[in-house]
Protein backbone atom coordinates (compact mmCIF):
# COMPACT_ATOMS: atom_id res chain seq x y z
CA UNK A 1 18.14 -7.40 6.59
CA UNK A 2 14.89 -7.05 8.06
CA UNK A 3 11.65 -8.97 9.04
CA UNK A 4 12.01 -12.64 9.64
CA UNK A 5 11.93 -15.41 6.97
CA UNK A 6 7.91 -15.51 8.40
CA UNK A 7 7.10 -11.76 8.15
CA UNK A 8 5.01 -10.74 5.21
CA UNK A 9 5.86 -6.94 3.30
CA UNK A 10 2.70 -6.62 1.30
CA UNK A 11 3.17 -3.21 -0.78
CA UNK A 12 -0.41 -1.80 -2.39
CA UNK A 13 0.13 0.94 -4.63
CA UNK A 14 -2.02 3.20 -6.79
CA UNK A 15 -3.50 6.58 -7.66
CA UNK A 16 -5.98 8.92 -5.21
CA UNK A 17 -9.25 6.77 -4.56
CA UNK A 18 -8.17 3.51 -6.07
CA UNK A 19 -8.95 1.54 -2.88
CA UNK A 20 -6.00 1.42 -1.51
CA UNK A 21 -6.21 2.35 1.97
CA UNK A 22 -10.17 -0.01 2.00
CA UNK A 23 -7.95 -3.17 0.91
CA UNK A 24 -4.98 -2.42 3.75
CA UNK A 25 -8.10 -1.68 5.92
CA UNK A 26 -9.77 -5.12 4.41
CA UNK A 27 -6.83 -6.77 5.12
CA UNK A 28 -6.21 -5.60 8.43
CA UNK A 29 -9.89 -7.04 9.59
CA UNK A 30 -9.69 -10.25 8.07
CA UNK A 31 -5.71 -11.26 9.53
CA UNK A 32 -6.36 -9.34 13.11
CA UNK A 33 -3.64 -8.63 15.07
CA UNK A 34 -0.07 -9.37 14.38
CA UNK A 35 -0.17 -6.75 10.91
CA UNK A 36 0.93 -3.70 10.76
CA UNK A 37 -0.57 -0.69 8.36
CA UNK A 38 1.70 1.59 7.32
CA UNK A 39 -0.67 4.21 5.51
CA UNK A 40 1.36 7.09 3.09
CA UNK A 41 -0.90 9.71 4.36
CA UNK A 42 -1.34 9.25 7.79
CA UNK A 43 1.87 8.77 8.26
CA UNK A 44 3.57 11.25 6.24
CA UNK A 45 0.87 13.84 6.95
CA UNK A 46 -0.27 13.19 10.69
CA UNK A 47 2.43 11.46 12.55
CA UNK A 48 5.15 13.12 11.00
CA UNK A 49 3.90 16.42 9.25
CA UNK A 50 6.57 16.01 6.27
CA UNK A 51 6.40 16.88 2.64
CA UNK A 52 5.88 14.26 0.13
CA UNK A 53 9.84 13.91 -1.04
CA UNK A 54 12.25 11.56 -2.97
CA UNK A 55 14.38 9.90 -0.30
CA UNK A 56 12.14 11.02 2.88
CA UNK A 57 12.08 8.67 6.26
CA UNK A 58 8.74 8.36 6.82
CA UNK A 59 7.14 4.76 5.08
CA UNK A 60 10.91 2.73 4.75
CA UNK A 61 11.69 4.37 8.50
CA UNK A 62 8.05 2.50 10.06
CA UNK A 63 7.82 -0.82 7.99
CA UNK A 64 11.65 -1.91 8.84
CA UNK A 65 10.70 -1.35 13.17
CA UNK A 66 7.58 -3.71 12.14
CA UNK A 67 8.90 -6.24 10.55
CA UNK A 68 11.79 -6.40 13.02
CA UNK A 69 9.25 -6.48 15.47
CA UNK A 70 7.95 -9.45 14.17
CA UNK A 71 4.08 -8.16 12.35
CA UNK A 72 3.17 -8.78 8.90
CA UNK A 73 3.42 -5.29 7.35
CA UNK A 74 0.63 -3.33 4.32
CA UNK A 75 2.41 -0.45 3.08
CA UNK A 76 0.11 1.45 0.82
CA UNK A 77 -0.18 4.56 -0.38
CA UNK A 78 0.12 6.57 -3.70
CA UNK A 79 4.12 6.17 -3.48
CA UNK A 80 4.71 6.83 -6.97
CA UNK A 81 7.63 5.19 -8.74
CA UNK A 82 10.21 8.25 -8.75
CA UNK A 83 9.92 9.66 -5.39
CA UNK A 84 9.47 6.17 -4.03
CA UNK A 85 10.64 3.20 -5.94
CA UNK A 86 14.47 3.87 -4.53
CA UNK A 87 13.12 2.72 -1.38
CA UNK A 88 10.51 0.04 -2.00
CA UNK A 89 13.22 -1.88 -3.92
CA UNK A 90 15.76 -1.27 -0.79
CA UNK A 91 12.92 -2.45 1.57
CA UNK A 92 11.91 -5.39 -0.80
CA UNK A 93 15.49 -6.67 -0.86
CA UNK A 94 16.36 -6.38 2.35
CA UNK A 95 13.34 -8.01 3.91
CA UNK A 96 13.69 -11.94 4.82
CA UNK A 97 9.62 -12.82 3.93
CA UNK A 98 8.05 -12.88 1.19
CA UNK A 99 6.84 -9.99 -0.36
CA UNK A 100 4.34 -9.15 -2.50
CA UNK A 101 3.75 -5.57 -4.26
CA UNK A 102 0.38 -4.96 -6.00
CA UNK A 103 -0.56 -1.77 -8.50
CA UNK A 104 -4.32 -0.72 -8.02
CA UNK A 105 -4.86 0.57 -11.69
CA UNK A 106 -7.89 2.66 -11.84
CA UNK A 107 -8.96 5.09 -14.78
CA UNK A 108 -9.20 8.75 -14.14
CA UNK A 109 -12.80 8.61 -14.62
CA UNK A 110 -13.45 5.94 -11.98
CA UNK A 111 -10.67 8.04 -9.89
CA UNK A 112 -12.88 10.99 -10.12
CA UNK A 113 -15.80 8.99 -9.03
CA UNK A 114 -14.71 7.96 -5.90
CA UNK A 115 -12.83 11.21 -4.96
CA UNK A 116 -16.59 12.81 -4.76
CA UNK A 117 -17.83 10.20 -1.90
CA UNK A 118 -14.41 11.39 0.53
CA UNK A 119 -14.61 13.72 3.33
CA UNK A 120 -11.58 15.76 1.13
CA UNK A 121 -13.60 16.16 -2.09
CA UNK A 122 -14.56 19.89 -1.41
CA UNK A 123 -11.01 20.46 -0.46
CA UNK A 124 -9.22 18.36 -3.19
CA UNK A 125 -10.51 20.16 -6.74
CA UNK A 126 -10.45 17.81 -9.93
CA UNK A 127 -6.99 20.24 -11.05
CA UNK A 128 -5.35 18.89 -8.35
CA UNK A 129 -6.56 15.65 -8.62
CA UNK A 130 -5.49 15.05 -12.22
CA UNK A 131 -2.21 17.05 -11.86
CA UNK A 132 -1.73 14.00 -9.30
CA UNK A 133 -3.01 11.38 -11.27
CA UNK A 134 -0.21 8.89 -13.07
CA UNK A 135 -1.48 6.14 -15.79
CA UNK A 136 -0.11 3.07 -14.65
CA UNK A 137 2.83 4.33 -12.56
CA UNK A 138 4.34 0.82 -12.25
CA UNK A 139 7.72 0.18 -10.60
CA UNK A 140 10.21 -1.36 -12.57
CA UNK A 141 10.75 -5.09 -13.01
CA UNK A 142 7.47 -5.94 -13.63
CA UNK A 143 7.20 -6.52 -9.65
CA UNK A 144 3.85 -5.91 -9.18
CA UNK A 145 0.37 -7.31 -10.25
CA UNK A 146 -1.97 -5.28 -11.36
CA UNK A 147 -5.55 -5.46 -10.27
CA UNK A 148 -7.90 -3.46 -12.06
CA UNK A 149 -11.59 -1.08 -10.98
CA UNK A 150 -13.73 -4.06 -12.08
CA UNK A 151 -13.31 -6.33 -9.26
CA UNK A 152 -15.41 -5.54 -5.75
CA UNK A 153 -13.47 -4.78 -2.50
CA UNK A 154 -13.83 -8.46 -0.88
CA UNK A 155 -12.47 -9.89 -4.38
CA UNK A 156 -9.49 -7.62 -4.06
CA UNK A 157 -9.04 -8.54 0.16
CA UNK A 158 -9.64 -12.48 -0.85
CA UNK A 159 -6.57 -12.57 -3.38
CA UNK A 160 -3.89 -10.49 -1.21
CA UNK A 161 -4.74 -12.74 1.46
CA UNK A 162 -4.50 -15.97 -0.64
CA UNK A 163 -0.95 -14.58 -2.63
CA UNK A 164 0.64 -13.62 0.14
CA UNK A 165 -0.21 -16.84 2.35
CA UNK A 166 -1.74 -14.65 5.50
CA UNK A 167 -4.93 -16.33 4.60
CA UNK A 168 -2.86 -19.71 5.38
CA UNK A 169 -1.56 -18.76 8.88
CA UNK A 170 -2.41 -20.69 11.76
CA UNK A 171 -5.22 -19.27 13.83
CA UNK A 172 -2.63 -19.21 16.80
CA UNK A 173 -0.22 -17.03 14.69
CA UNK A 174 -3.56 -14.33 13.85
């Protein structure tokens, strides 16, 4: 088991440019302190320089030391449902707190759209970006809730933070 009954495991899931890593980021500056980010990329990428594989350490491996050590914990990233759903569904039972997984479904058109504001668009083509891209990779269960392109950024932040109950925490708890 891991967290505490109080922890929150908030999971945000999606394809390239989908907002995923501006809600964790949304997130993170409306709680404050006391959550944790645990970002795909960075992560897999920067702090650990590992390829993206079924069964690999790196998200599972930093959300379990952060909910043991007591923060609220956004795990986000593409994380799609083969390589990755093995491991959100060990993480989701094992963790005391509630938990809360969310799909960020945005069409490939909208995807492409957002890809050209990054600072990787001249190094990520539109080939690799749709050989990437999965239609509504959802994990199994019906587990997560699906939030569509149509909503703006502070609607998106405002929900997560009303589902999971982090918008309810005392102020001495943020």
């Amino acid at each position: 088991m891991v967290g505490t009954e109080e922890t929150r495991l908030v999971v945000l899931r999606g394809n390239s440019a989908s907002g995923k890593s501006s809600v964790a980021a949304g997130l993170r500056e409306r709680f404050g302190r006391g959550l944790a980010l645990v970002g795909q990329d960075n992560l897999r990428r920067i702090v650990l320089r590992e390829h993206d594989r079924p069964g690999a350490a790196n998200i599972g491996l930093a959300a379990r030391y952060a909910l043991d050590a007591g923060f609220h914990v956004v795990v986000e990233g593409i994380l799609s449902a083969d390589r990755y759903g093995d491991m959100l569904a060990a993480l989701r039972a094992d963790h005391r707190g509630p938990t809360h997984c969310y799909y960020l479904d945005v069409p490939f058109g909208e995807t492409l759209a957002r890809h050209a504001t990054k600072p990787i668009a001249d190094d990520v083509s539109e080939t690799r970006l749709r050989a990437w891209y999965r239609e509504r990779d959802l994990l199994p269960g019906g587990i997560e809730t699906v939030i569509g392109a149509a909503g703006a950024l502070h609607e998106t932040v405002d929900r997560i933070m009303l589902d999971t109950g982090l918008a309810h925490l005392p102020a001495s708890e943020r």
